[in-house]
N, C-alpha and C. Protein backbone atom coordinates (compact mmCIF):
# COMPACT_ATOMS: atom_id res chain seq x y z
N UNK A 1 -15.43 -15.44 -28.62
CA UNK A 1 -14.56 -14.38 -28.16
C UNK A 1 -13.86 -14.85 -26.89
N UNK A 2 -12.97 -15.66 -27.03
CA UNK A 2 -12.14 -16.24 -25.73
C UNK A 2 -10.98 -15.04 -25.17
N UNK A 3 -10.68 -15.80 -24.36
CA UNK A 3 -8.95 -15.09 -24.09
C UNK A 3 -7.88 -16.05 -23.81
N UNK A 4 -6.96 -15.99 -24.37
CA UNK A 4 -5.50 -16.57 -24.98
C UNK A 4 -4.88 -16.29 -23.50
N UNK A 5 -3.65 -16.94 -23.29
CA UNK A 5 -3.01 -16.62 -21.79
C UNK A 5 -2.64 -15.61 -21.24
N UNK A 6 -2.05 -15.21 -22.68
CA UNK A 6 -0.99 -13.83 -22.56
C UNK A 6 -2.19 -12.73 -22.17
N UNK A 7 -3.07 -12.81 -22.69
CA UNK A 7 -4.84 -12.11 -22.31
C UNK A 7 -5.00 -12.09 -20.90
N UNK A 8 -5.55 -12.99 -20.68
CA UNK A 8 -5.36 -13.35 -19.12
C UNK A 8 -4.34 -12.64 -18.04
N UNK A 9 -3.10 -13.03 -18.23
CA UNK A 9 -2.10 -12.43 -17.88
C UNK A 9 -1.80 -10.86 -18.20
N UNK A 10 -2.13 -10.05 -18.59
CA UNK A 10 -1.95 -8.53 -18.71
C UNK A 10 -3.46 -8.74 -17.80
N UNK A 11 -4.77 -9.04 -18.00
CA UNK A 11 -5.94 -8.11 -17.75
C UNK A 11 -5.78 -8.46 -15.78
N UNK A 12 -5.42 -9.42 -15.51
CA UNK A 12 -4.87 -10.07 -14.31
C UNK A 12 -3.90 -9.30 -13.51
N UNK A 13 -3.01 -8.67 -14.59
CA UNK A 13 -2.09 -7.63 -14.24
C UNK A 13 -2.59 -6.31 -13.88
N UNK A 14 -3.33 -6.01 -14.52
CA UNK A 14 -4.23 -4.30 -14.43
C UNK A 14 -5.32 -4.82 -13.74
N UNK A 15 -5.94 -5.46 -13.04
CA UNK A 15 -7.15 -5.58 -12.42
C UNK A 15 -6.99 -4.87 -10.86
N UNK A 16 -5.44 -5.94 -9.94
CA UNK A 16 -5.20 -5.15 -9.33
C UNK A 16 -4.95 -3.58 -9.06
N UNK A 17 -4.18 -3.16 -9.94
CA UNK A 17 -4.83 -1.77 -10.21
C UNK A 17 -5.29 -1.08 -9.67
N UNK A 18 -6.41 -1.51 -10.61
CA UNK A 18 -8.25 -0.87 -10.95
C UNK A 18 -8.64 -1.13 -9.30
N UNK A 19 -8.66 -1.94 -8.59
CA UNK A 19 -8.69 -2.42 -7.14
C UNK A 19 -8.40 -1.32 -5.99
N UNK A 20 -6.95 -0.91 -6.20
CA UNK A 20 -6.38 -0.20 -5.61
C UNK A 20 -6.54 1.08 -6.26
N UNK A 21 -6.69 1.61 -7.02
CA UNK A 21 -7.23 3.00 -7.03
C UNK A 21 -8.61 3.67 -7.06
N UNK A 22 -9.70 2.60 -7.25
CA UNK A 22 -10.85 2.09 -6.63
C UNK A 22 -10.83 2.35 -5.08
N UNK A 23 -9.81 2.09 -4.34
CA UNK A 23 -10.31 2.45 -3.26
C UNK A 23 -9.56 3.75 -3.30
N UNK A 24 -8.38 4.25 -3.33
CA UNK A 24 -7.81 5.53 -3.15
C UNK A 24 -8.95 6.43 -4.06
N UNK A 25 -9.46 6.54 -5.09
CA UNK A 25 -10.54 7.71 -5.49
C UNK A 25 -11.40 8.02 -4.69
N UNK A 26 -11.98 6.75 -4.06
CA UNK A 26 -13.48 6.89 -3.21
C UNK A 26 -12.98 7.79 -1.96
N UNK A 27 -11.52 7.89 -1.30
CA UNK A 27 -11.55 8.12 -0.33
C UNK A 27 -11.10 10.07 -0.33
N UNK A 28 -11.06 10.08 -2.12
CA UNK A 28 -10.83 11.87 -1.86
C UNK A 28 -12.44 12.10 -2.68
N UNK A 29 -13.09 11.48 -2.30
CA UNK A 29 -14.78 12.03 -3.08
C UNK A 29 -15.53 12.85 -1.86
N UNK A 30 -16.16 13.32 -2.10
CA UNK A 30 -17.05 14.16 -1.15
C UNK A 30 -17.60 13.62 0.02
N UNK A 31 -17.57 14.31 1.06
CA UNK A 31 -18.29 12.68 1.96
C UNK A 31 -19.56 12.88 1.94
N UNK A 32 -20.21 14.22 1.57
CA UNK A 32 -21.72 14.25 1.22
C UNK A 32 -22.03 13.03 0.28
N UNK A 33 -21.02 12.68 -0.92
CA UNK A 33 -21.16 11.21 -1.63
C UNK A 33 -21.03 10.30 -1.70
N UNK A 34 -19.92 10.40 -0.49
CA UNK A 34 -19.57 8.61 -0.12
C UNK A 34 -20.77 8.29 0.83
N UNK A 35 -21.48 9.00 1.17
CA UNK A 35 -22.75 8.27 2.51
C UNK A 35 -24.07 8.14 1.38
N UNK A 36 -23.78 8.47 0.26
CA UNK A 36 -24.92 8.05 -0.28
C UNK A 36 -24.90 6.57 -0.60
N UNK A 37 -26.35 5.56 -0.58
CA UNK A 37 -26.81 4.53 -0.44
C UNK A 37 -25.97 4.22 -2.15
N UNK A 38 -26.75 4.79 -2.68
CA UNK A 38 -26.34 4.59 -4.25
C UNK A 38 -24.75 4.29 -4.62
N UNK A 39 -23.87 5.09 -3.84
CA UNK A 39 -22.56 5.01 -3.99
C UNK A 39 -21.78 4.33 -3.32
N UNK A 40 -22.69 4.17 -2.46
CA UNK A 40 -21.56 2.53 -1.66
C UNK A 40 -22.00 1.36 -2.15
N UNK A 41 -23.02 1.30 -2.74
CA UNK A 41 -23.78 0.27 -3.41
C UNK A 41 -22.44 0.24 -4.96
N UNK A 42 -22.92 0.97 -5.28
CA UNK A 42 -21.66 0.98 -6.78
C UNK A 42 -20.06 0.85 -6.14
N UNK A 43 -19.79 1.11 -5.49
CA UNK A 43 -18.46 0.74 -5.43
C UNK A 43 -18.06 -0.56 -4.49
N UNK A 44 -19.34 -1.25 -4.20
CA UNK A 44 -18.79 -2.65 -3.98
C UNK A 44 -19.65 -3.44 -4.97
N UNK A 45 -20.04 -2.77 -6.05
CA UNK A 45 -20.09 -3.60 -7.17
C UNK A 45 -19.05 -3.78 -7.81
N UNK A 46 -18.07 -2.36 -8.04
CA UNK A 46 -17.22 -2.16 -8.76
C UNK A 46 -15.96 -3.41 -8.64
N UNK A 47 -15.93 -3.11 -6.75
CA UNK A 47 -15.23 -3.64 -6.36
C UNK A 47 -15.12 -5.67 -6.47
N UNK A 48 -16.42 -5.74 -6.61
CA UNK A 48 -17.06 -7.12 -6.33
C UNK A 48 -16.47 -7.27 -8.16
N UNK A 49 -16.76 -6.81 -9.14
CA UNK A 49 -16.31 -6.66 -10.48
C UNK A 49 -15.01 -7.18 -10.49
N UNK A 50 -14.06 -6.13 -10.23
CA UNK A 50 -12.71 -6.49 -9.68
C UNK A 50 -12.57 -7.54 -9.29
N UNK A 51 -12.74 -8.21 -8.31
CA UNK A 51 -12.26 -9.71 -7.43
C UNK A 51 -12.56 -10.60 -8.65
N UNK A 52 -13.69 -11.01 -8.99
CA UNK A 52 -14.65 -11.87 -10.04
C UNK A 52 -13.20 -11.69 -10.99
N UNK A 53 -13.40 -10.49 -11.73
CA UNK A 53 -12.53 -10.93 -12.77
C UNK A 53 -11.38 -11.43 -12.46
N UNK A 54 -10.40 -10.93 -11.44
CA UNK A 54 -8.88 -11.22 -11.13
C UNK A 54 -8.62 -12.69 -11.02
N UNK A 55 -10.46 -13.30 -10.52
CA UNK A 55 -10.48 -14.63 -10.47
C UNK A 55 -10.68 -15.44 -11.53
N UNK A 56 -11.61 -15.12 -12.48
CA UNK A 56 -11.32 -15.69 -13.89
C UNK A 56 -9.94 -15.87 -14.41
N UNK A 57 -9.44 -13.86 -14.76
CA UNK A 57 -8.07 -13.76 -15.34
C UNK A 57 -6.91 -15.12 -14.70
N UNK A 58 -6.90 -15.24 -13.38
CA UNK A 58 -5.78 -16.21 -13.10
C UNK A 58 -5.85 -17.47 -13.20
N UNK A 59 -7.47 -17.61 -13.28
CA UNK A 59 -7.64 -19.05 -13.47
C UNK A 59 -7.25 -19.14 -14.91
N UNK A 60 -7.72 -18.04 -15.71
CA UNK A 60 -7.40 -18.53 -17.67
C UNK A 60 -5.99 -18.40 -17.42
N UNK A 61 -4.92 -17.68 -16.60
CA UNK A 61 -3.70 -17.91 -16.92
C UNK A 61 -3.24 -19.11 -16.61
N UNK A 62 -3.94 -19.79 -15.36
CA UNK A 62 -3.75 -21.32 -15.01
C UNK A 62 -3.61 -22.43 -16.06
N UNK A 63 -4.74 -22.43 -16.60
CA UNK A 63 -5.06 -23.02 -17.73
C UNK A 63 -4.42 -22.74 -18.94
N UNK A 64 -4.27 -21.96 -19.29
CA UNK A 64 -3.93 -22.00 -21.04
C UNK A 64 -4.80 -20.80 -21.72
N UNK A 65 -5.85 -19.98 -21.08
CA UNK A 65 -6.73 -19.43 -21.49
C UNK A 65 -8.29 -19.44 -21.22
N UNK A 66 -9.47 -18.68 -22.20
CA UNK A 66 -10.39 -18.69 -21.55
C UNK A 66 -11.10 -19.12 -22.77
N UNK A 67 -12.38 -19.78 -23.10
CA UNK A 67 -12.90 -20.23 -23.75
C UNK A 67 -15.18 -20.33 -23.09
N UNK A 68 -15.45 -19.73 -24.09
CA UNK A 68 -17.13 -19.64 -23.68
C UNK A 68 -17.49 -18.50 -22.78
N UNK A 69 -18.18 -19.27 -21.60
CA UNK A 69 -18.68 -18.47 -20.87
C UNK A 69 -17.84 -17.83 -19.92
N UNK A 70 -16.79 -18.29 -19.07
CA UNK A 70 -15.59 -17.81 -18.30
C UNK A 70 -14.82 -16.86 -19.35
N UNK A 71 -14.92 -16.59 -20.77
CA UNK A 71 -14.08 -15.68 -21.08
C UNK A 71 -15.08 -14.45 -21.63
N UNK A 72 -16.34 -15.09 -21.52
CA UNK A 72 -17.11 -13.88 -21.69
C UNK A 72 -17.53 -13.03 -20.30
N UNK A 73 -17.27 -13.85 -19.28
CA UNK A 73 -17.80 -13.18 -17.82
C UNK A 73 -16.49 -12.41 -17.37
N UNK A 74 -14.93 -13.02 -17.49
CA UNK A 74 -14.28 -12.09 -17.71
C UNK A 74 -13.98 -10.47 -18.52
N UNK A 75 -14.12 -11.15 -19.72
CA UNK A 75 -14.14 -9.64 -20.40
C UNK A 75 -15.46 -8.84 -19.67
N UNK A 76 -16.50 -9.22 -19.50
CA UNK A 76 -17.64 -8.09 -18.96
C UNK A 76 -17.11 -7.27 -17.86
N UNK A 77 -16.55 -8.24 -16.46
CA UNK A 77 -16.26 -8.04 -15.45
C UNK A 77 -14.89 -6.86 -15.47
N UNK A 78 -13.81 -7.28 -16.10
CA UNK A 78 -12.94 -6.09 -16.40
C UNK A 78 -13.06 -5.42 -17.15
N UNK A 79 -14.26 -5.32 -18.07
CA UNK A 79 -14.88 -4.04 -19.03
C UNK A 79 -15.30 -3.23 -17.80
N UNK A 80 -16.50 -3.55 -17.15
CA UNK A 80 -17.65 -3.06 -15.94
C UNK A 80 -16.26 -2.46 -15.05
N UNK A 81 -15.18 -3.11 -14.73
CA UNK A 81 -14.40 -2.33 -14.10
C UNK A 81 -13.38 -1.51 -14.38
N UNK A 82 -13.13 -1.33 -15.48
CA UNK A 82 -12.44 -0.31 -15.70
C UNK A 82 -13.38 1.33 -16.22
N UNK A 83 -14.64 0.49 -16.96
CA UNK A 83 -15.67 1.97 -17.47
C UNK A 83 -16.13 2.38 -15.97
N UNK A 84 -15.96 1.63 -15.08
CA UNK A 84 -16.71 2.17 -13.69
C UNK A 84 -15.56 3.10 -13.02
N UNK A 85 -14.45 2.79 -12.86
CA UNK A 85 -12.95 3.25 -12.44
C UNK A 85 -12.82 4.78 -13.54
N UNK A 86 -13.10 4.53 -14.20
CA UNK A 86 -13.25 5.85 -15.20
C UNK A 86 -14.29 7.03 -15.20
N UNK A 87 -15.32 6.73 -14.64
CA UNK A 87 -16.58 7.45 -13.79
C UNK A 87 -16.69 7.66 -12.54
N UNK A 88 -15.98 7.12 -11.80
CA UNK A 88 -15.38 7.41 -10.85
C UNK A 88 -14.16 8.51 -10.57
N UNK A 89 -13.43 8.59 -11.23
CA UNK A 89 -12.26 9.50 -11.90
C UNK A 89 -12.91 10.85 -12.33
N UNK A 90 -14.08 10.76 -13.26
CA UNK A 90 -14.55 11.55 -13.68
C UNK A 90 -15.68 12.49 -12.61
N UNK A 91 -16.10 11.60 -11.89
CA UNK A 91 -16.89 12.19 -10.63
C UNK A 91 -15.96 13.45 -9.64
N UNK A 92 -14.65 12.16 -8.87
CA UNK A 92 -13.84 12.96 -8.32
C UNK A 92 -13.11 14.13 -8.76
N UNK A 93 -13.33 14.40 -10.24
CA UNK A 93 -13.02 15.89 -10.70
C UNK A 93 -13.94 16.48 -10.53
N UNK A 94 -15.42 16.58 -10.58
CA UNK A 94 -16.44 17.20 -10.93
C UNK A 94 -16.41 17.56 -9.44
N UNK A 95 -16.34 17.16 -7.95
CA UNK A 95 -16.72 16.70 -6.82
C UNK A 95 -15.08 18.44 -6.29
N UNK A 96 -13.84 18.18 -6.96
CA UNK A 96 -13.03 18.98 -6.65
C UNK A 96 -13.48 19.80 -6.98
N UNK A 97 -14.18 20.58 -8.61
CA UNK A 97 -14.68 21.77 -8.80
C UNK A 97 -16.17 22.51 -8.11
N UNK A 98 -16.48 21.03 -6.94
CA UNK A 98 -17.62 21.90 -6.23
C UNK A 98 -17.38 22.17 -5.14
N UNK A 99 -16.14 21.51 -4.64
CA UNK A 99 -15.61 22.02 -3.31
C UNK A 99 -14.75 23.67 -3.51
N UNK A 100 -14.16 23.88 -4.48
CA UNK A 100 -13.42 25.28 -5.06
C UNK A 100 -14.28 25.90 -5.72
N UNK A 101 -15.21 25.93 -6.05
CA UNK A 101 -16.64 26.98 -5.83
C UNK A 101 -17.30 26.99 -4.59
N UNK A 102 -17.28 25.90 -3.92
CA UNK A 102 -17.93 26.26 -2.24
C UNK A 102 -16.93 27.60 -1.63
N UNK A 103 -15.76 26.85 -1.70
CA UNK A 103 -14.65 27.73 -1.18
C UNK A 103 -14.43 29.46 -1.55
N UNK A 104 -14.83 29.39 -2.56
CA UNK A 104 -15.07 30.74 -3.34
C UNK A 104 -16.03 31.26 -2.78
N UNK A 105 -17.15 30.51 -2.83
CA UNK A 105 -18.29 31.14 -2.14
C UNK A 105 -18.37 32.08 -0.66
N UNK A 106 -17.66 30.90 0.08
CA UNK A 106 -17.70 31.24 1.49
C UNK A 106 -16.42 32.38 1.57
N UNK A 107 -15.37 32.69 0.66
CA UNK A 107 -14.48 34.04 0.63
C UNK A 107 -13.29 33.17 1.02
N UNK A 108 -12.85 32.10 1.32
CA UNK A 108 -11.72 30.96 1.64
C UNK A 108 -10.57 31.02 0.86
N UNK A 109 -10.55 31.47 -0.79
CA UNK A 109 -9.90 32.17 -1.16
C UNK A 109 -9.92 33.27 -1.85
């Protein structure tokens, strides 16, 4: 299961991205959740995910492509970062509907 250039080159393309809105999500999340151990731990995995692959992806675009183990540590690495970027997404909704029930609570609106 390799990757071809043109492969390389799109996932190389969207990695940055995933990078940059990786950090813009984390910074509208709860801050009761951003100080958790667990969650700064995951998002410089995420993040660490990100770099790794962007570094494969450009090297297979260097080359011609990816072949063995570099195209299997790629695909993991921008799999792991985009399903993580997506749970993340999915958090920061869950995280808005507990701040607008806090708000409710306290009579705010």
């Amino acid at each position: 299961m390799g990757m071809n250039s043109d492969t390389c080159q799109l996932v190389a393309t969207v990695l940055p991205l995933v990078m940059v809105t990786l950090v813009v999500e984390r910074r509208s999340m709860r801050i009761k959740l951003r100080r958790r151990l667990w969650f700064r731990r995951g998002m410089l995995f995420l993040f660490s995910c990100s770099f790794l692959g962007l570094g494969f992806t450009i090297w297979g675009t260097q080359v011609g492509g990816l072949e063995g183990f570099p195209a299997l540590a790629a695909w993991i690495l921008s799999g792991a970062s985009t399903v993580g970027l997506a749970l993340l997404i999915l958090m920061s909704m869950a995280s808005t509907e507990v701040d607008e029930d806090e708000a409710v609570q306290l009579g705010l609106q």
